[in-house]
C-alpha atoms as a PDB file:
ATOM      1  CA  UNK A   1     383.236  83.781 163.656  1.00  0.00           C
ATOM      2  CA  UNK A   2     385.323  82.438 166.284  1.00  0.00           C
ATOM      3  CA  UNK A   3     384.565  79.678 168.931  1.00  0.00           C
ATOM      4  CA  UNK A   4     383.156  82.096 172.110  1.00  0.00           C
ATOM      5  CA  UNK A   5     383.946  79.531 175.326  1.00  0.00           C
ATOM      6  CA  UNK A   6     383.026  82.657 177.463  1.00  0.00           C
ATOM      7  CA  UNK A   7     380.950  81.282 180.300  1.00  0.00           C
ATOM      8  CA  UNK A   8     376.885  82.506 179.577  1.00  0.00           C
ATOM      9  CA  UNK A   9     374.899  79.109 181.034  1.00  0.00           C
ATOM     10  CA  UNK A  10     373.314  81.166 184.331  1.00  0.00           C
ATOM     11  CA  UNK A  11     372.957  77.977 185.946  1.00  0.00           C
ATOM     12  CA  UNK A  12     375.343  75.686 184.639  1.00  0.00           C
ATOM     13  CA  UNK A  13     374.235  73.133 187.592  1.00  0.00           C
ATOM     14  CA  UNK A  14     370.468  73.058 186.448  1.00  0.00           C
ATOM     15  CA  UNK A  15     371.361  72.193 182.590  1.00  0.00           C
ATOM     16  CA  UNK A  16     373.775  69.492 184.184  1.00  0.00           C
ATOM     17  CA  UNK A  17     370.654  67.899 185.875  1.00  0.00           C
ATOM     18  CA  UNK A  18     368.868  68.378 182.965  1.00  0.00           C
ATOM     19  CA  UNK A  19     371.731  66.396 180.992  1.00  0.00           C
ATOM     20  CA  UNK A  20     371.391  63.785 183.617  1.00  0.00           C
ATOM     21  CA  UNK A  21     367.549  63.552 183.577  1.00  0.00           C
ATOM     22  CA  UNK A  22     367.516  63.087 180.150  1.00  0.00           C
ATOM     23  CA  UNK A  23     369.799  60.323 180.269  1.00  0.00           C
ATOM     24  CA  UNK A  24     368.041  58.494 183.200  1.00  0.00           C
ATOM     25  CA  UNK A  25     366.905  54.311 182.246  1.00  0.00           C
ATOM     26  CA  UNK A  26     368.405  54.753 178.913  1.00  0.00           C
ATOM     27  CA  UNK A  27     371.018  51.955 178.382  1.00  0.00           C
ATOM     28  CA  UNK A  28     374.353  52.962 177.290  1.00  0.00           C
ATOM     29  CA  UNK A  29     373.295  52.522 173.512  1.00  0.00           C
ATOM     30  CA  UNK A  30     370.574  55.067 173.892  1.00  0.00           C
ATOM     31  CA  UNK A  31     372.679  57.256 175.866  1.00  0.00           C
ATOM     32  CA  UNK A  32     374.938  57.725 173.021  1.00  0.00           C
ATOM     33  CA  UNK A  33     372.219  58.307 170.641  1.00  0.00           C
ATOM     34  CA  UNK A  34     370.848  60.863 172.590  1.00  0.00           C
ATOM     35  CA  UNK A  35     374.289  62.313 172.998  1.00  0.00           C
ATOM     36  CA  UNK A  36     374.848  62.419 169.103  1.00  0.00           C
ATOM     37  CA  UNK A  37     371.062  63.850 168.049  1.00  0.00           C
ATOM     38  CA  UNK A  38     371.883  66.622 170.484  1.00  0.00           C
ATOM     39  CA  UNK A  39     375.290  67.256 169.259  1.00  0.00           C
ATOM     40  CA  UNK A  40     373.716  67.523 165.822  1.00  0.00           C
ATOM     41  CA  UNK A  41     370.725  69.675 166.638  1.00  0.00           C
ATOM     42  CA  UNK A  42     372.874  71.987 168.547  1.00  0.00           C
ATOM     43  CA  UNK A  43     375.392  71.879 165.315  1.00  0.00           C
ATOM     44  CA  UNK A  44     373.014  72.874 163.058  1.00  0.00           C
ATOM     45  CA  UNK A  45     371.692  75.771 165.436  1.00  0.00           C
ATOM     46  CA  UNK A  46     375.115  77.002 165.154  1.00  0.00           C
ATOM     47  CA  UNK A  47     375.729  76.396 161.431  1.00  0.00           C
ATOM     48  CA  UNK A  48     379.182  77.916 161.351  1.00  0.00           C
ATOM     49  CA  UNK A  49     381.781  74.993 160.150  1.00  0.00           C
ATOM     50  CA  UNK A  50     385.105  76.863 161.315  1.00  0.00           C
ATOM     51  CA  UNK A  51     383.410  77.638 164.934  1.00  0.00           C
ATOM     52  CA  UNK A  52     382.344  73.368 164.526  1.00  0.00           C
ATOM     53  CA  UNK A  53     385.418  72.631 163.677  1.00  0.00           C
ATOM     54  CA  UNK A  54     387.422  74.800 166.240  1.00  0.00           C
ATOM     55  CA  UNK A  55     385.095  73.206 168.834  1.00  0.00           C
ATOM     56  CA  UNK A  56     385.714  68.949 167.869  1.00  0.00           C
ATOM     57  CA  UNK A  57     389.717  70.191 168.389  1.00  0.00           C
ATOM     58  CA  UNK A  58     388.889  71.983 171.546  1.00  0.00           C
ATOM     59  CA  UNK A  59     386.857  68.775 172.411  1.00  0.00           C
ATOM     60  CA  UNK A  60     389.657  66.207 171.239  1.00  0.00           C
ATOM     61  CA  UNK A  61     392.004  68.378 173.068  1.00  0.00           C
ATOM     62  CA  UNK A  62     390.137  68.142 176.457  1.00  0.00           C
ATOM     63  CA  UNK A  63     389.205  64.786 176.253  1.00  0.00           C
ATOM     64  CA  UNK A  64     392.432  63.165 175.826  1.00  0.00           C
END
């Protein structure tokens, strides 16, 4: 399977708010736990390590 970055949020604004709602009188600490238990539960929905993988390079790349 290959990384699919094709666009399919219908309302990428909404999940945004819901990103920042969720992160809303946590201290920066928290905030990167939350960050990393969501990374992993959306990982393991996902479950493919090349598509994973393809995405942490995609991520390093964009990030930099």
């Amino acid at each position: 399977m290959k990384l699919d970055t094709t666009p399919r949020i219908a309302d990428p604004d909404a999940l945004f708010a819901q990103l920042v709602e969720a992160h809303r009188d946590l201290d920066a600490a928290a905030s990167r736990r939350l960050d990393a238990r969501l990374v992993l539960l959306l990982a393991n929905h996902i479950g493919d390590a090349e598509v994973l993988r393809e995405a942490i390079a995609l991520a390093r790349e964009a990030g930099g």
